[in-house]
C-alpha atoms as a PDB file:
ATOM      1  CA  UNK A   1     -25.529 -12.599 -13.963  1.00  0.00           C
ATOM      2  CA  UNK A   2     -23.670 -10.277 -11.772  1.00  0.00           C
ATOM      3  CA  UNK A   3     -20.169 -11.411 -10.523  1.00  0.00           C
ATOM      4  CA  UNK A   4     -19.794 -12.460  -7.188  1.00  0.00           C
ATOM      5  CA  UNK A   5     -17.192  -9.879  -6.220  1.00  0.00           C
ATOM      6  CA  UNK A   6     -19.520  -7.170  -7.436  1.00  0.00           C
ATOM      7  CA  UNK A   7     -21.476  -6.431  -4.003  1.00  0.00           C
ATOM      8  CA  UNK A   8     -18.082  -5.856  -2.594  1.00  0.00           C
ATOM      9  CA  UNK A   9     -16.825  -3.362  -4.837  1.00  0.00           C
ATOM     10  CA  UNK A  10     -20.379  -2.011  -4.869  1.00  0.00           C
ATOM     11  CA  UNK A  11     -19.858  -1.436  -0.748  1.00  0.00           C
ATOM     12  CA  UNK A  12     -16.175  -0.542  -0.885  1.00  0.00           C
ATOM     13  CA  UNK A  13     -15.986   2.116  -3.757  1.00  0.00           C
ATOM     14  CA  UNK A  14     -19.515   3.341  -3.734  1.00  0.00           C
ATOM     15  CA  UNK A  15     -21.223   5.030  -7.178  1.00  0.00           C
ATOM     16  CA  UNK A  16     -19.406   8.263  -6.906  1.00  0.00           C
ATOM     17  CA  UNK A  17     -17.492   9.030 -10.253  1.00  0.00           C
ATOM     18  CA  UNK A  18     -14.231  11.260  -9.450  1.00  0.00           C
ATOM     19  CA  UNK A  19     -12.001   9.527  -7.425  1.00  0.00           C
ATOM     20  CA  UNK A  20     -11.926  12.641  -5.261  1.00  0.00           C
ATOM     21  CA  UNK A  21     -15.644  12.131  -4.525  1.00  0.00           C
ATOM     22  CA  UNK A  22     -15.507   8.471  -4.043  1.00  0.00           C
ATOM     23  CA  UNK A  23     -12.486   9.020  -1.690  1.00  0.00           C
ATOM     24  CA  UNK A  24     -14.611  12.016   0.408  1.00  0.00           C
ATOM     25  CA  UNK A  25     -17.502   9.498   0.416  1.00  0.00           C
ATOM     26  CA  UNK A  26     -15.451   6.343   2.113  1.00  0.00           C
ATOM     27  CA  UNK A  27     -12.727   7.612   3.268  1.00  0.00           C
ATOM     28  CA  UNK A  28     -14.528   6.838   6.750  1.00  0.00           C
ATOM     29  CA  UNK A  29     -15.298   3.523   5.810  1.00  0.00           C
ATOM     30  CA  UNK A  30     -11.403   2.513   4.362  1.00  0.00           C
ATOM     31  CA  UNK A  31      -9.307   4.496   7.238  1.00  0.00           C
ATOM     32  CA  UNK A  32     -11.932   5.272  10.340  1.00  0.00           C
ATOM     33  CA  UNK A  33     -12.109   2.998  13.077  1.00  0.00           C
ATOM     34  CA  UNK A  34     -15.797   2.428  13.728  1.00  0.00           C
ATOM     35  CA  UNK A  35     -17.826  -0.627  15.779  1.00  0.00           C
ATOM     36  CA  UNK A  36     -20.649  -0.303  13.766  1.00  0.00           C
ATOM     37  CA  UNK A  37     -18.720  -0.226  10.282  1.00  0.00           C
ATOM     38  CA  UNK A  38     -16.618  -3.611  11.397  1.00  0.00           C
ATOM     39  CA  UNK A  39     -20.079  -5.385  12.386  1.00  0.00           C
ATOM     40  CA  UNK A  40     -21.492  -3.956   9.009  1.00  0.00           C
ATOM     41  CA  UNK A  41     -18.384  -5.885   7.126  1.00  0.00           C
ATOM     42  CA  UNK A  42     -18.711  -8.448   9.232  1.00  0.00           C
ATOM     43  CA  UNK A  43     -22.444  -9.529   8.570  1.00  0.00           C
ATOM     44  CA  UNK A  44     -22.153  -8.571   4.441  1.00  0.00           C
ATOM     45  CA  UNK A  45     -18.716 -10.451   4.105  1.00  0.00           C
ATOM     46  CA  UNK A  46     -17.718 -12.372   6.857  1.00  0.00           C
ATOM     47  CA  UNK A  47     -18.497 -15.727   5.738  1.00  0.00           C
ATOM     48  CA  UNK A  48     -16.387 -14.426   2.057  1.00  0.00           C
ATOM     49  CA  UNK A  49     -13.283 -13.690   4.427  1.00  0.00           C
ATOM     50  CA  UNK A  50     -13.289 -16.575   5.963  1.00  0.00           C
ATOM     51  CA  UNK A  51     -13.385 -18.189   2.830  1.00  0.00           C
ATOM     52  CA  UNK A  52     -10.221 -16.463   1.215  1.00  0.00           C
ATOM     53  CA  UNK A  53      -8.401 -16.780   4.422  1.00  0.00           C
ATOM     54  CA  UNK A  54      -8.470 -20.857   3.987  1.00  0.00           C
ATOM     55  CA  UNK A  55      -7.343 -20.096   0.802  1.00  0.00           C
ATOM     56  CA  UNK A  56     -10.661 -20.261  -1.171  1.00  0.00           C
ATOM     57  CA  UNK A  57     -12.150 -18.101  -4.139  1.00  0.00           C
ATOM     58  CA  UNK A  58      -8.751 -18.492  -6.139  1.00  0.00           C
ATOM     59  CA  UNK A  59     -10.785 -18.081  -9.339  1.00  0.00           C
ATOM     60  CA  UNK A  60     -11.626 -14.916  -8.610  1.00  0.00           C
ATOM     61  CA  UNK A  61      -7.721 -13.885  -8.877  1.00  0.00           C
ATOM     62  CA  UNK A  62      -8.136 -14.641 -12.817  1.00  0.00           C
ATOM     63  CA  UNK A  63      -9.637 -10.965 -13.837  1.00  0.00           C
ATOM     64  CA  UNK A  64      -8.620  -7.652 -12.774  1.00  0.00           C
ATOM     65  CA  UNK A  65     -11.698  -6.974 -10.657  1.00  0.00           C
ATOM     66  CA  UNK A  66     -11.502 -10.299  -8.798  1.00  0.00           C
ATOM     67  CA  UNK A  67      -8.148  -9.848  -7.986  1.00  0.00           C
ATOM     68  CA  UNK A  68      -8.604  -6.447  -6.695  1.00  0.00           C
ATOM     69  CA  UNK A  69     -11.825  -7.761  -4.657  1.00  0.00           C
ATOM     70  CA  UNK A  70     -10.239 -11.192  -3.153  1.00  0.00           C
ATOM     71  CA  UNK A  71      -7.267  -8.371  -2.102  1.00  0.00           C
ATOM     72  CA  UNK A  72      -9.564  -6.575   0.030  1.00  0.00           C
ATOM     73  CA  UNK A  73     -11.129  -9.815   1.646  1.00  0.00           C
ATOM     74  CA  UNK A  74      -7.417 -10.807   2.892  1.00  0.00           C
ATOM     75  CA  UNK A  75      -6.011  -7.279   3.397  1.00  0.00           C
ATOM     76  CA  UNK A  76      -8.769  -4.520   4.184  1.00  0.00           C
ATOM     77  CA  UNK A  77     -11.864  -6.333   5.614  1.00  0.00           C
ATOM     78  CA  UNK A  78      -9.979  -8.265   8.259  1.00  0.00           C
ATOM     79  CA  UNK A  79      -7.862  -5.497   9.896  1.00  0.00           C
ATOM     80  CA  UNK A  80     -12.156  -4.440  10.126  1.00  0.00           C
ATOM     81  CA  UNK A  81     -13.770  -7.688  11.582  1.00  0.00           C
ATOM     82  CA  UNK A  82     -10.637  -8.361  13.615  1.00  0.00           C
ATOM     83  CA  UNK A  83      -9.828  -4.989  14.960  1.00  0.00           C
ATOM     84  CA  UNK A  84      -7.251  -5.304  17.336  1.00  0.00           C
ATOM     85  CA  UNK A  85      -6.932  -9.269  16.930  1.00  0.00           C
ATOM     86  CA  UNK A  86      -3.927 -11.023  15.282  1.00  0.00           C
ATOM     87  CA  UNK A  87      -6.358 -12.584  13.240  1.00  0.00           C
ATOM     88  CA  UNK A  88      -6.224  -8.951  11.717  1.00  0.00           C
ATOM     89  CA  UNK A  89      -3.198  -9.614  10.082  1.00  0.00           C
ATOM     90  CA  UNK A  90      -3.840 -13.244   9.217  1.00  0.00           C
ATOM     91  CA  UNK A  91      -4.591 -12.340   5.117  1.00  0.00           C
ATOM     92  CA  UNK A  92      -1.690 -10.546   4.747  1.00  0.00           C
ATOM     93  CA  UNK A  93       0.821 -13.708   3.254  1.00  0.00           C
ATOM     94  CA  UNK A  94      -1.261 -14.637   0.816  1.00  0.00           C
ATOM     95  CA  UNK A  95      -2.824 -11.199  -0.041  1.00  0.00           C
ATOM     96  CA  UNK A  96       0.942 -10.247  -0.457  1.00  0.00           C
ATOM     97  CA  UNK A  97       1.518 -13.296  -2.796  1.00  0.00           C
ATOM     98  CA  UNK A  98      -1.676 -12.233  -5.230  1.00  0.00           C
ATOM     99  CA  UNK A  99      -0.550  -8.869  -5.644  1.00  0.00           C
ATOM    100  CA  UNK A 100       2.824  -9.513  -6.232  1.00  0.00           C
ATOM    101  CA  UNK A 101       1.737 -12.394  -8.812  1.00  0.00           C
ATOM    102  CA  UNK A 102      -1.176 -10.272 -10.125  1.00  0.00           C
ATOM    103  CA  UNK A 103       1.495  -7.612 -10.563  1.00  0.00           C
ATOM    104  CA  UNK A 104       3.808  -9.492 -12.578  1.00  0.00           C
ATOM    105  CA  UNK A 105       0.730  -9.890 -14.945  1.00  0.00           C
ATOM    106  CA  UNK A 106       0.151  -5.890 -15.018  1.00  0.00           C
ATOM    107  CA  UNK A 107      -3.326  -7.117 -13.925  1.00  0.00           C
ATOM    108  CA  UNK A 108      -3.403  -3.162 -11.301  1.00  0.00           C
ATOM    109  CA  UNK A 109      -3.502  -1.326 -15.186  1.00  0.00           C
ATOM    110  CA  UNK A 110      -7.022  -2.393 -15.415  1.00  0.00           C
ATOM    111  CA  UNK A 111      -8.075  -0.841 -12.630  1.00  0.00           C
ATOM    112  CA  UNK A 112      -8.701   2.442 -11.953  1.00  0.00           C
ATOM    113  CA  UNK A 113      -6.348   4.929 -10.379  1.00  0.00           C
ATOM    114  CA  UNK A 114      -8.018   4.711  -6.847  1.00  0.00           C
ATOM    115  CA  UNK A 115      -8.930   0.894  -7.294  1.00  0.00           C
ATOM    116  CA  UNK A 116      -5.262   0.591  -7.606  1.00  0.00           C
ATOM    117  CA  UNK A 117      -3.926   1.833  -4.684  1.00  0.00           C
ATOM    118  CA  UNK A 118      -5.898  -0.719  -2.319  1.00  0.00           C
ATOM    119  CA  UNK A 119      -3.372  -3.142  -4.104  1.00  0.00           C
ATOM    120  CA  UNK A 120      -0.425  -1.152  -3.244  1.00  0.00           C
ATOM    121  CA  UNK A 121      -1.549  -1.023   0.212  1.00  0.00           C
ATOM    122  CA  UNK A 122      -1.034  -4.591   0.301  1.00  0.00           C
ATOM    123  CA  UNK A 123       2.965  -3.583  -0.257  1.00  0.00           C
ATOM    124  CA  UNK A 124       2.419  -0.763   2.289  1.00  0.00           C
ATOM    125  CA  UNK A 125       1.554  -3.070   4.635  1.00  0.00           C
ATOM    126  CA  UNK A 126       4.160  -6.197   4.431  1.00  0.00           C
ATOM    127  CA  UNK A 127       6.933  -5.483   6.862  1.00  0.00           C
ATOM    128  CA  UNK A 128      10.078  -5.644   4.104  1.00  0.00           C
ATOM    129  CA  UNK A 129      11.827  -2.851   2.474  1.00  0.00           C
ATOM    130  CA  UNK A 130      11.680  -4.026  -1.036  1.00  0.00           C
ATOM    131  CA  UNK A 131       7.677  -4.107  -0.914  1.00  0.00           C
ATOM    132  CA  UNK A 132       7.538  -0.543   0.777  1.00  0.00           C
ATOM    133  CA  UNK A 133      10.090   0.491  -1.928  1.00  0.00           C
ATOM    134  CA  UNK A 134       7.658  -0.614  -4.712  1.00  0.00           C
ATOM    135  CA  UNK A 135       4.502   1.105  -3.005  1.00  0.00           C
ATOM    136  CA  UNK A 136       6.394   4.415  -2.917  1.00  0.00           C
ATOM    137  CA  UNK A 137       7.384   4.045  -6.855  1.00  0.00           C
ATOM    138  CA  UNK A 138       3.776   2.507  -7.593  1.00  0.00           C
ATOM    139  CA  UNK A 139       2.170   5.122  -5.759  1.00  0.00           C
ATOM    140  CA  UNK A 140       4.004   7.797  -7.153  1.00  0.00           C
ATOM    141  CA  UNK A 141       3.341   6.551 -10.655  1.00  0.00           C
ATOM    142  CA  UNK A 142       0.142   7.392 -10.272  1.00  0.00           C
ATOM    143  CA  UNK A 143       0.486  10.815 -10.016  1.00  0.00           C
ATOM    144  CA  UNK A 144       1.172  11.904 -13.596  1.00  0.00           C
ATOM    145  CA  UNK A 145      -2.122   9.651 -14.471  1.00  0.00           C
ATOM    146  CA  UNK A 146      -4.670  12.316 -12.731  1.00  0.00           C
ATOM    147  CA  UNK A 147      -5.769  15.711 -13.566  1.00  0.00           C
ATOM    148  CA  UNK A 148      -4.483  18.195 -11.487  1.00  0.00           C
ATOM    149  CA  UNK A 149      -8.115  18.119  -9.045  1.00  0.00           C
ATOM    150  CA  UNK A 150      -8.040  14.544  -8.254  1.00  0.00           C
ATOM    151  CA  UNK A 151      -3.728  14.586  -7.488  1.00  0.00           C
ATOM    152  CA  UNK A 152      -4.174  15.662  -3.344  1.00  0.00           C
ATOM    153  CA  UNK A 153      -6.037  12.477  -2.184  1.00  0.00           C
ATOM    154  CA  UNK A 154      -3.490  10.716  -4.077  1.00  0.00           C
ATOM    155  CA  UNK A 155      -0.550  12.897  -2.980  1.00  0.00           C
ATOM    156  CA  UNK A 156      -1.569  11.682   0.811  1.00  0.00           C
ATOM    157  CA  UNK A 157      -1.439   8.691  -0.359  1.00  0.00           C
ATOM    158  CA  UNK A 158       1.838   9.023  -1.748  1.00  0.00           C
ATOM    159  CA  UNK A 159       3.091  10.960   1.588  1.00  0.00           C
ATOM    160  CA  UNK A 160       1.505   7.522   3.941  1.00  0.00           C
ATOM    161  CA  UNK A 161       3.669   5.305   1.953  1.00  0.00           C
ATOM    162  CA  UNK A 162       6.522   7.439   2.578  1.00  0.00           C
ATOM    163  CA  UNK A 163       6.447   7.676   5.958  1.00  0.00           C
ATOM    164  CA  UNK A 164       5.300   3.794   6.499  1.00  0.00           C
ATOM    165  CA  UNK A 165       8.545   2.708   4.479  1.00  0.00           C
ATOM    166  CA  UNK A 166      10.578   4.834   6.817  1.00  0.00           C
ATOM    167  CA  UNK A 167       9.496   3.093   9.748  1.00  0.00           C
ATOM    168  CA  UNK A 168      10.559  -0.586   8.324  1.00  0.00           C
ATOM    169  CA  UNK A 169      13.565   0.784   6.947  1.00  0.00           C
ATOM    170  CA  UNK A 170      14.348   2.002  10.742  1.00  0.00           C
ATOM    171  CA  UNK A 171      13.048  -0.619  12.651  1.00  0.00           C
ATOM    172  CA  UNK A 172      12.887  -4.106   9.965  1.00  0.00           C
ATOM    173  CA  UNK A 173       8.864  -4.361  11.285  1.00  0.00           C
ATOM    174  CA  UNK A 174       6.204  -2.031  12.655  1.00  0.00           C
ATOM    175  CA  UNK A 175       6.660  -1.937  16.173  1.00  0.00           C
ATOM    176  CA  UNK A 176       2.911  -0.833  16.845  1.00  0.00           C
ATOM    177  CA  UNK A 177       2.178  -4.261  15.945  1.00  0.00           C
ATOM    178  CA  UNK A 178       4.252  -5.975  18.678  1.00  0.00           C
ATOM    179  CA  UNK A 179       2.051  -6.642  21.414  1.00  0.00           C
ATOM    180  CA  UNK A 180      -0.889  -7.733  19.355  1.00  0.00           C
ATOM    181  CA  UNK A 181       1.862 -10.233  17.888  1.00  0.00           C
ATOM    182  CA  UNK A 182       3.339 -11.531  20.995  1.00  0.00           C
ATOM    183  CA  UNK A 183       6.425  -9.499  19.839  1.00  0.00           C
ATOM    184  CA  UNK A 184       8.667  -7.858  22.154  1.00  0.00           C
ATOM    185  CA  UNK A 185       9.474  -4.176  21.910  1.00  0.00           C
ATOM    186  CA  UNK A 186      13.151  -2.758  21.427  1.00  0.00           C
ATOM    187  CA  UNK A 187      13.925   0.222  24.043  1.00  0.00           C
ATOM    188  CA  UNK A 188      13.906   2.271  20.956  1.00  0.00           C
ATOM    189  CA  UNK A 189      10.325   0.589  19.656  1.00  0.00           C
ATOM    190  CA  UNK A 190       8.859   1.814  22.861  1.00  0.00           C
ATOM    191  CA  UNK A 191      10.221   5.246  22.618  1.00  0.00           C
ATOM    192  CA  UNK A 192       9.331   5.442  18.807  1.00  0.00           C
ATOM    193  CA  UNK A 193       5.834   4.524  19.923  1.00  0.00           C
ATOM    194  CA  UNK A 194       5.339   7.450  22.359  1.00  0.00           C
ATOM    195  CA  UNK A 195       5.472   9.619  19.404  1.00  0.00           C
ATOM    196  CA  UNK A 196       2.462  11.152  17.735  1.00  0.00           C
ATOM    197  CA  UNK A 197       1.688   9.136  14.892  1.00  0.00           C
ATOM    198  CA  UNK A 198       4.175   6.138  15.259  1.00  0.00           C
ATOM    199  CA  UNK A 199       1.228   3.476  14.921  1.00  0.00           C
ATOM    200  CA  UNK A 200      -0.871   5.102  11.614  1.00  0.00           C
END
């Protein structure tokens, strides 16, 4: 019997077998910003996230793969199906609490390289210095673990994590998040965000 979180790695990481090729083959589908790809998520695993967001499917935190798939229903899936919503961010507590328990248990060096850094997103994204300093050394650890063809998708990587944790050491929070928070802006937020690439 196939385990329940299987479909969704299935979707998310496709059958490709260098993680340059499975990378080239979703990239669209992790970092583009598509209608028809959030309705697509929404119809396969809507009813799942809305599940883990009321705190269900806990059991599926107890093996590497589960962990890794419960992740992206709290973290990924939502900032899909709730595109420009604060619901967006709504997984983000307790996606932040699995990884950094998962963590503690090593439970990321059973996954692959590139399964891995969809849990260090999860640090990317929490708006505290301390969890953007650990993606930056977690991301660069990962480095030396690749052959020399695979290391440029994972260099980018590297380089986003870099410049997200220079934005919450600056500003404490990511000020392209404000309005969809209710959060005012600083007179230096709003000038930040006039700047080519302030909100990723």
């Amino acid at each position: 019997m196939s385990a329940p979180w299987r479909p969704l790695l299935d979707w998310w990481f496709g059958s490709a077998e260098s993680p340059t090729e499975v990378a080239k083959a979703k990239n669209k589908l992790w970092f583009g910003k598509k209608k028809s790809q959030d309705t697509d998520a929404l119809h396969r695993f809507g009813g799942l996230v809305e599940l883990a967001l009321k705190g269900g499917l806990s059991e599926w935190a107890e093996t590497p793969q589960g962990w890794l798939a419960l992740v992206l229903l709290l973290d990924q899936l939502p900032r899909m199906i709730f595109r420009d919503t604060p619901k967006s961010f709504s997984g983000d507590k307790r996606a932040q609490e699995l990884v950094h328990h998962g963590l503690k248990l090593e439970r990321d060096l059973a996954l692959s390289p590139l399964q891995r850094t969809f849990i260090y997103l999860v640090l990317e994204h929490a708006e505290n210095l301390a969890a953007q300093d650990e993606a930056v050394r977690r991301f660069a650890n990962l480095l030396p673990l690749l052959p020399a063809t695979d290391r440029e998708y994972f260099t980018r990587t590297l380089d986003y994590a870099k410049k997200h944790r220079v934005v919450i050491e600056r500003f404490g929070r990511y000020p392209h998040r404000n309005a969809l928070l209710g959060r005012e802006s600083t007179v230096e937020e709003v000038e930040f965000l006039k700047e080519r690439g302030s909100r990723f």
